[in-house]
C-alpha atoms as a PDB file:
ATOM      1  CA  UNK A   1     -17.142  36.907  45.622  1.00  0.00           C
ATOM      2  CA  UNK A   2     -19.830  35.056  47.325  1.00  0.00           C
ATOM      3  CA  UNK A   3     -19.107  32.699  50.342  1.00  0.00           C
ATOM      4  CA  UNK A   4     -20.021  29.306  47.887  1.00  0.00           C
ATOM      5  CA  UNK A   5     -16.970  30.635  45.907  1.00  0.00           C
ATOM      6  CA  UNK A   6     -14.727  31.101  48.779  1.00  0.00           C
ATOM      7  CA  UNK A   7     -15.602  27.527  50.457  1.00  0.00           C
ATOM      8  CA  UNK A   8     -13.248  24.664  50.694  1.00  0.00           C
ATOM      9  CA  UNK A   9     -13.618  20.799  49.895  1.00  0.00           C
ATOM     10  CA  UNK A  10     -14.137  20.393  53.961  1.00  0.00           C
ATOM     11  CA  UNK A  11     -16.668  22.913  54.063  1.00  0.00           C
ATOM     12  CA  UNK A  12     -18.647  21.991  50.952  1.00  0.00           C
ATOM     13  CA  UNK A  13     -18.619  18.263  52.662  1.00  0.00           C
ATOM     14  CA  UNK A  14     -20.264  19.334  55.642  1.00  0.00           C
ATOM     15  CA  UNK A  15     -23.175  21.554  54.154  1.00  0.00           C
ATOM     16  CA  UNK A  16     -23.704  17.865  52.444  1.00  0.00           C
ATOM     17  CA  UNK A  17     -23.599  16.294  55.264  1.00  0.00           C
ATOM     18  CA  UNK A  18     -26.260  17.880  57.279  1.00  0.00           C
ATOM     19  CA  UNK A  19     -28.127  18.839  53.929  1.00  0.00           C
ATOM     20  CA  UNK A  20     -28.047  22.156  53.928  1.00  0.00           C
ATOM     21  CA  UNK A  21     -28.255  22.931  50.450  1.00  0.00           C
ATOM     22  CA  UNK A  22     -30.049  26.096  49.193  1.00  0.00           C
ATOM     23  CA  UNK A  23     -28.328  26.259  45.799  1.00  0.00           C
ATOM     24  CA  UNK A  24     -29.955  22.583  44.658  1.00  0.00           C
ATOM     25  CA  UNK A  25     -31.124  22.352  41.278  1.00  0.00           C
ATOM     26  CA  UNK A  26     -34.607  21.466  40.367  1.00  0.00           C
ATOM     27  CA  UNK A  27     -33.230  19.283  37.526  1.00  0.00           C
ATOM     28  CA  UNK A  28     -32.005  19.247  33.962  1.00  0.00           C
ATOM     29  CA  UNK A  29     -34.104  22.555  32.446  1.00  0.00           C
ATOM     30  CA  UNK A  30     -35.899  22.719  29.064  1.00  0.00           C
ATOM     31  CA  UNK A  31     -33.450  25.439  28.030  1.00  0.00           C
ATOM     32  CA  UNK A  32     -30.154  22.819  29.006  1.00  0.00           C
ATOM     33  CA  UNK A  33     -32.378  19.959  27.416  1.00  0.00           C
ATOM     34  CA  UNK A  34     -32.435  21.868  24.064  1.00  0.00           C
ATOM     35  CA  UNK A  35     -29.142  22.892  23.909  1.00  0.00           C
ATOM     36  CA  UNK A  36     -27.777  19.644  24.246  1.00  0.00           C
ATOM     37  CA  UNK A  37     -30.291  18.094  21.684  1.00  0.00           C
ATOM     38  CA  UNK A  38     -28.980  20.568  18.942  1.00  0.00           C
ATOM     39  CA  UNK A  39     -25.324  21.072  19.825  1.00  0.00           C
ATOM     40  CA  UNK A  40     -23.943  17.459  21.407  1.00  0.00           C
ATOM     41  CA  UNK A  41     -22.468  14.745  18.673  1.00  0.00           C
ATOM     42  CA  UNK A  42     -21.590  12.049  20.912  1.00  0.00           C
ATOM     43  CA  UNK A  43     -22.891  10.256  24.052  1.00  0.00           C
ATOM     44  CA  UNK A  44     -19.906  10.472  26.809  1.00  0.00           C
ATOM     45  CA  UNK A  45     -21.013  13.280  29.511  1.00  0.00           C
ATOM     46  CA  UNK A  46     -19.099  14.674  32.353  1.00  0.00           C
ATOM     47  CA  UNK A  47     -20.956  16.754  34.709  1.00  0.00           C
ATOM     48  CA  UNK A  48     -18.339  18.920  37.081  1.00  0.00           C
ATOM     49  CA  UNK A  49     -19.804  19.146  40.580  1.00  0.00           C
ATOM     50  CA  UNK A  50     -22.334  16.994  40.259  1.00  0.00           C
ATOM     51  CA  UNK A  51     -23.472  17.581  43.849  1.00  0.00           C
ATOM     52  CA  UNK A  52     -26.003  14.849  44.891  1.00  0.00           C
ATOM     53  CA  UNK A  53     -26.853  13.974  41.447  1.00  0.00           C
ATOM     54  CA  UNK A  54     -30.019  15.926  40.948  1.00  0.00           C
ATOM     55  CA  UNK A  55     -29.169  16.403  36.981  1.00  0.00           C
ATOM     56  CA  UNK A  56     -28.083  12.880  36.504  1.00  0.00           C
ATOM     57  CA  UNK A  57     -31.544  10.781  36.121  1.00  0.00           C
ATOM     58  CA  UNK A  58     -32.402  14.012  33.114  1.00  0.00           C
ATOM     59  CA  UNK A  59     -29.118  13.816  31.697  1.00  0.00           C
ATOM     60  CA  UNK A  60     -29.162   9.995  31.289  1.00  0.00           C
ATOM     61  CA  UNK A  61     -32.380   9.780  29.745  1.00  0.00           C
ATOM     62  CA  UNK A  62     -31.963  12.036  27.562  1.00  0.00           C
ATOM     63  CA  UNK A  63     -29.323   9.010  26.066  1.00  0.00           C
ATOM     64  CA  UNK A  64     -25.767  10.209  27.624  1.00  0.00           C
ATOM     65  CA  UNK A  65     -23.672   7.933  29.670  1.00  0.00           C
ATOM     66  CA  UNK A  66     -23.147   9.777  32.981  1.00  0.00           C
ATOM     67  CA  UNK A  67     -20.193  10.840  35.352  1.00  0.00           C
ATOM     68  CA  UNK A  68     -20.778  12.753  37.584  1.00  0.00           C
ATOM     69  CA  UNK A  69     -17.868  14.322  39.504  1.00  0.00           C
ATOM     70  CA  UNK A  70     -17.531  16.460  43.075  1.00  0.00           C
ATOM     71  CA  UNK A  71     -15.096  17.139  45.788  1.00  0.00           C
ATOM     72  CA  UNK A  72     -17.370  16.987  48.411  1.00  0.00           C
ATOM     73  CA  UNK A  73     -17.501  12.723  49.934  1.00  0.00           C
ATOM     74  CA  UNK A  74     -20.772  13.508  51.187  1.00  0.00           C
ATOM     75  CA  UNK A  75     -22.182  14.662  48.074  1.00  0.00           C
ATOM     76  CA  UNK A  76     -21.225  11.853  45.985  1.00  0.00           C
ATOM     77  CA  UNK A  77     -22.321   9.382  48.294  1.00  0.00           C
ATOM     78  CA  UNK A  78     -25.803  10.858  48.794  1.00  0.00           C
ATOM     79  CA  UNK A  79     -25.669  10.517  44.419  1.00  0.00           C
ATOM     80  CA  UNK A  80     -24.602   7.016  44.571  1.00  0.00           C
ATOM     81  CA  UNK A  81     -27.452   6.022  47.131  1.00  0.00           C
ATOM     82  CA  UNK A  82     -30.636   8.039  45.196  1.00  0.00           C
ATOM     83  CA  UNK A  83     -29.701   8.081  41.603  1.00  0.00           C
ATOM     84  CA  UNK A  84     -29.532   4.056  40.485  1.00  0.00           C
ATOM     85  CA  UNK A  85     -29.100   3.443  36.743  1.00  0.00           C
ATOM     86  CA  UNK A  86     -27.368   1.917  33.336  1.00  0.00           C
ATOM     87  CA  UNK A  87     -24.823   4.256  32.305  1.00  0.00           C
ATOM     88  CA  UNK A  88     -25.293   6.559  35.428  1.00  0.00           C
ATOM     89  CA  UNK A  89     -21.933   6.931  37.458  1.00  0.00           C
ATOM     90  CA  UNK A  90     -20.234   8.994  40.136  1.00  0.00           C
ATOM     91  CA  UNK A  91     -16.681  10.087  41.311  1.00  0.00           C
ATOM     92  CA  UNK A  92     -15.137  11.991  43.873  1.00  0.00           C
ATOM     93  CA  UNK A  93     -12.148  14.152  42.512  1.00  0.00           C
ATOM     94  CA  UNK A  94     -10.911  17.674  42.434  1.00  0.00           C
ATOM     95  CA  UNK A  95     -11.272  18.494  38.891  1.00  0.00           C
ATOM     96  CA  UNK A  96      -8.314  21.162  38.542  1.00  0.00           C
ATOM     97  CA  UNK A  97      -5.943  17.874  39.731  1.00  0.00           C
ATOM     98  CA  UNK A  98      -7.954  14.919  38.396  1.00  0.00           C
ATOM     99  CA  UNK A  99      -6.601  12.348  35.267  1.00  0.00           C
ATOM    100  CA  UNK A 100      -9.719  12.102  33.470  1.00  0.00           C
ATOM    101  CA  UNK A 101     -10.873   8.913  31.872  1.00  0.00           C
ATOM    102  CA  UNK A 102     -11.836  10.842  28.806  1.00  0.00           C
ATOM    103  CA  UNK A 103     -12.109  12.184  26.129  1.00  0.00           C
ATOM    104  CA  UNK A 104     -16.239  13.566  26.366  1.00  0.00           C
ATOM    105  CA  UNK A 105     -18.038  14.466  24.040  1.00  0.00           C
ATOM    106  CA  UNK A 106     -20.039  16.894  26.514  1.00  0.00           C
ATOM    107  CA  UNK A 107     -19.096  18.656  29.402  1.00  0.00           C
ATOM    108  CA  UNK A 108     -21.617  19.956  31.560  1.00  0.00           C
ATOM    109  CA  UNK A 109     -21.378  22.343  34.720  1.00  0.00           C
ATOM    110  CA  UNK A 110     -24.412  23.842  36.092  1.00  0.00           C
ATOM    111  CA  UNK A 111     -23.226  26.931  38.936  1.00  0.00           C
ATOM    112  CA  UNK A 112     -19.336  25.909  38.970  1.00  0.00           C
ATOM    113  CA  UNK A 113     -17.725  28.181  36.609  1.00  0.00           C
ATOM    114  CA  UNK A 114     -19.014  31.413  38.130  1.00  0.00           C
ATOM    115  CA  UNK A 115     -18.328  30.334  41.513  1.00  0.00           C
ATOM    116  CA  UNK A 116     -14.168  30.332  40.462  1.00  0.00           C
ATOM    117  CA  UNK A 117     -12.281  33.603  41.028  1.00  0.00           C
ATOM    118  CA  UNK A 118      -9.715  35.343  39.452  1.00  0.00           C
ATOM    119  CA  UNK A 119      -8.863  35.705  35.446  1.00  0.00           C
ATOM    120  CA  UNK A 120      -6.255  32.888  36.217  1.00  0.00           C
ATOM    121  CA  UNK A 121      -8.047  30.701  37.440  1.00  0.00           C
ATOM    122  CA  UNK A 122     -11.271  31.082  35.406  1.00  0.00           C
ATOM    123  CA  UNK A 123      -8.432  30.490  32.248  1.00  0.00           C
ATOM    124  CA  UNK A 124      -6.889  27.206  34.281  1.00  0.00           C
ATOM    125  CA  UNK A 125     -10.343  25.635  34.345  1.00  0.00           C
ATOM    126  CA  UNK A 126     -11.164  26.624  30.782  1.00  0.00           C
ATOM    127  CA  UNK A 127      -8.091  24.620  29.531  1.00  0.00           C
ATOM    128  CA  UNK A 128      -9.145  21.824  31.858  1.00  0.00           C
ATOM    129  CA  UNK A 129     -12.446  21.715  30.396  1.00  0.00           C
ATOM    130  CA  UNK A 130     -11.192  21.697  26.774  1.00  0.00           C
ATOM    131  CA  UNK A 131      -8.194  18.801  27.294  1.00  0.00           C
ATOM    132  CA  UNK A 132     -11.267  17.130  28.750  1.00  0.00           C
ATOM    133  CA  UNK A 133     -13.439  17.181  26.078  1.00  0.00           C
ATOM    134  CA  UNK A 134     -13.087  14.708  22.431  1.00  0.00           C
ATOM    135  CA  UNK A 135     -12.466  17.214  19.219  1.00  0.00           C
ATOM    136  CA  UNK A 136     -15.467  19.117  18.248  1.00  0.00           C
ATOM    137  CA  UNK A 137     -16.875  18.097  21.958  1.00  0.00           C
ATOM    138  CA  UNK A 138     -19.024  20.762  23.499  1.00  0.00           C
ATOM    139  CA  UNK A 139     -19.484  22.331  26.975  1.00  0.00           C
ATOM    140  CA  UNK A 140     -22.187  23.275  28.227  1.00  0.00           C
ATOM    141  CA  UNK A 141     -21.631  26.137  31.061  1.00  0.00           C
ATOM    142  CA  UNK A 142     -24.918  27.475  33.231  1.00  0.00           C
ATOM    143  CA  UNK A 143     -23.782  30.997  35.665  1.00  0.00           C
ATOM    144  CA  UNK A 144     -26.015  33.126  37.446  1.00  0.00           C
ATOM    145  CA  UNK A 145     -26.202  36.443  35.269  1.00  0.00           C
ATOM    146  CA  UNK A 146     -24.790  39.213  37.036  1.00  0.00           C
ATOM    147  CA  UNK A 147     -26.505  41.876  34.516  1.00  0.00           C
ATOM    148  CA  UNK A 148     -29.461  41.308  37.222  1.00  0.00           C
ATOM    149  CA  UNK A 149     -27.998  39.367  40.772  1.00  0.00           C
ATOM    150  CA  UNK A 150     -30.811  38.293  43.018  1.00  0.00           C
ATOM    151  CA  UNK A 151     -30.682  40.752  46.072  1.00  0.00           C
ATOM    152  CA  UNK A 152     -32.535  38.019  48.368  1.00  0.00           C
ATOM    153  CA  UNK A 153     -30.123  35.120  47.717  1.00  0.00           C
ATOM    154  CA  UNK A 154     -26.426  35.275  48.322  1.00  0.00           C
ATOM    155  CA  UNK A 155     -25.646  33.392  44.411  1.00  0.00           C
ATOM    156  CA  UNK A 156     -22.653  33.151  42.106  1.00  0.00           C
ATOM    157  CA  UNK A 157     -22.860  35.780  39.502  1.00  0.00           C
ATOM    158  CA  UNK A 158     -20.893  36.544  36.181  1.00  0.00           C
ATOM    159  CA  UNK A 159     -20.670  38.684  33.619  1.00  0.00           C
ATOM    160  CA  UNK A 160     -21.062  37.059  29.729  1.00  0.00           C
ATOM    161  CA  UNK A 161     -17.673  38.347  28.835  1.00  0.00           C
ATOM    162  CA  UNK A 162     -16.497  36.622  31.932  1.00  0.00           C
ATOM    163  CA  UNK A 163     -16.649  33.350  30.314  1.00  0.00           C
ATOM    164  CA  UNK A 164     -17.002  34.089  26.343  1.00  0.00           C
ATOM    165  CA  UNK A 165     -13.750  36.385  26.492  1.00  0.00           C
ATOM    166  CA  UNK A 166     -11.641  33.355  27.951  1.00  0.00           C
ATOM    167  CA  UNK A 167     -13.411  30.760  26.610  1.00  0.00           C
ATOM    168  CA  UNK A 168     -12.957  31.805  22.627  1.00  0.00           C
ATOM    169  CA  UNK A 169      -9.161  30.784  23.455  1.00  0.00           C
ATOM    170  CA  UNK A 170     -10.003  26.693  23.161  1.00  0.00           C
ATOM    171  CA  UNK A 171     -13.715  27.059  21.750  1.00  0.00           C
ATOM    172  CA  UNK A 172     -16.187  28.478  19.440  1.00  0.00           C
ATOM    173  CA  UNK A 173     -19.049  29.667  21.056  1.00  0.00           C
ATOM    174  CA  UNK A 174     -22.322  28.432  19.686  1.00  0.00           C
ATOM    175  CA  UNK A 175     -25.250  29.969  21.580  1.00  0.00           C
ATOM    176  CA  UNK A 176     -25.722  32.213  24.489  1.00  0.00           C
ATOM    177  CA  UNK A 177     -28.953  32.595  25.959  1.00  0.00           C
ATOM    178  CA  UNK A 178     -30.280  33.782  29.491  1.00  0.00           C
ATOM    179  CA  UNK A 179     -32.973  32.119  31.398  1.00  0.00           C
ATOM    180  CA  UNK A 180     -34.124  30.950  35.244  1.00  0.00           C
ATOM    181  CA  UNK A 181     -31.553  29.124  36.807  1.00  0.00           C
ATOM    182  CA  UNK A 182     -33.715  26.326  37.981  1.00  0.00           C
ATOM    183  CA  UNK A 183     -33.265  26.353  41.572  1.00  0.00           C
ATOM    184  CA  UNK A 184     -35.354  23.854  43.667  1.00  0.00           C
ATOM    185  CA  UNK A 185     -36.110  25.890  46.052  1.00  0.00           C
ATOM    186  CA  UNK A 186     -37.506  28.389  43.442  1.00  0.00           C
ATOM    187  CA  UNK A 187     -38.228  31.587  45.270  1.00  0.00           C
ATOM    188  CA  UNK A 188     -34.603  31.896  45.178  1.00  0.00           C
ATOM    189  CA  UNK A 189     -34.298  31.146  41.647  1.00  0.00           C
ATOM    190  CA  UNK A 190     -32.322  33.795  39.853  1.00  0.00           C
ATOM    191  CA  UNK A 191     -31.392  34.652  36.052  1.00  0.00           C
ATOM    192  CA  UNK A 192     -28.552  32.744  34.169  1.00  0.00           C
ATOM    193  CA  UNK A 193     -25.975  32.516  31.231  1.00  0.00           C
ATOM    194  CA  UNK A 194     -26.404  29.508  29.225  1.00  0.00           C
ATOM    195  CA  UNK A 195     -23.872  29.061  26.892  1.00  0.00           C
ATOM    196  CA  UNK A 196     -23.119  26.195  24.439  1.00  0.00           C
ATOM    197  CA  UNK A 197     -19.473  26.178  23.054  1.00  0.00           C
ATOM    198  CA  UNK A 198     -17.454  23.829  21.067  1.00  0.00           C
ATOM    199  CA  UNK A 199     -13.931  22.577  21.265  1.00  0.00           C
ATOM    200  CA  UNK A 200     -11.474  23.955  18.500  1.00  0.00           C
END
């Protein structure tokens, strides 16, 4: 297990607070922008650990209304303050303990899912995920691929059967496909699972 998957609320706040943040996305990807465009049926998206917003301005033009959720204070606040908008909001909330205001009809985590250990807990979240999500709603779950791991960057990493062997439990998976993460800093970037699923 990496030391991102090991690291507590406390922890992940400071590494915001001093902006320290290697594993920053470059932004919503072609390959998530697709994905969404065929599989989604509704407008209400949740993005789980949102971190300082990065995907948020992509995901709400491409015509979702945003949350964006973290644990980390510091991240959410550093969201709030860059990414202004109609239909753009954030939260700070533990997602494993958090009511929702839902249903969505999208879920979207970008580097979460393979940063959780342990069959239990990788199950726990997937149920979260599906009560979380409208009938027929979709998730859309981006992990670093472990069939390859970056030797240069400490990342999260899973296997595909990691998440699709769980994950057929609540949902039908709809596409798998592997591509860059999308790092900003991209000579860290690494390979990743991309996979589209809907709620049963």
């Amino acid at each position: 297990m990496n030391e991102h998957a090991r690291a507590t609320a406390p922890e992940w706040d400071a590494r915001y607070q001093v902006q320290r943040d290697p594993w920053q996305s470059a932004g919503v990807s072609q390959v998530t922008t697709r994905l969404l465009r065929v599989h989604s049926q509704g407008r209400r998206l949740l993005e789980i650990g949102c971190g300082v917003g990065v995907d948020a301005a992509g995901l709400a033009e491409a015509g979702f209304e945003y949350l964006g959720i973290d644990w980390s204070p510091a991240a959410v606040i550093r969201a709030a303050e860059t990414v202004n908008g109609r239909g753009v909001s954030f939260q700070t909330t533990n997602f494993m303990k958090w009511r929702e205001p839902g249903p969505f009809d999208v879920v979207y985590d970008k580097g979460v899912f393979h940063g959780i250990g342990g069959v239990r807990s990788r199950k726990a979240f997937i149920r979260r995920v599906a009560h979380a999500l409208a009938p027929q709603g979709v998730w859309l779950c981006v992990c670093g691929s472990a069939d390859r791991q970056s030797e240069d960057f400490n990342h999260g990493a899973i296997y595909l059967r990691e998440l699709i062997g769980p994950g057929e439990v609540w949902f039908e998976i709809l596409e798998a496909t592997k591509s860059r993460y999308g790092l900003a800093e991209s000579q860290h970037d690494f390979d990743a699972w991309y996979v589209a699923m809907r709620r049963r």
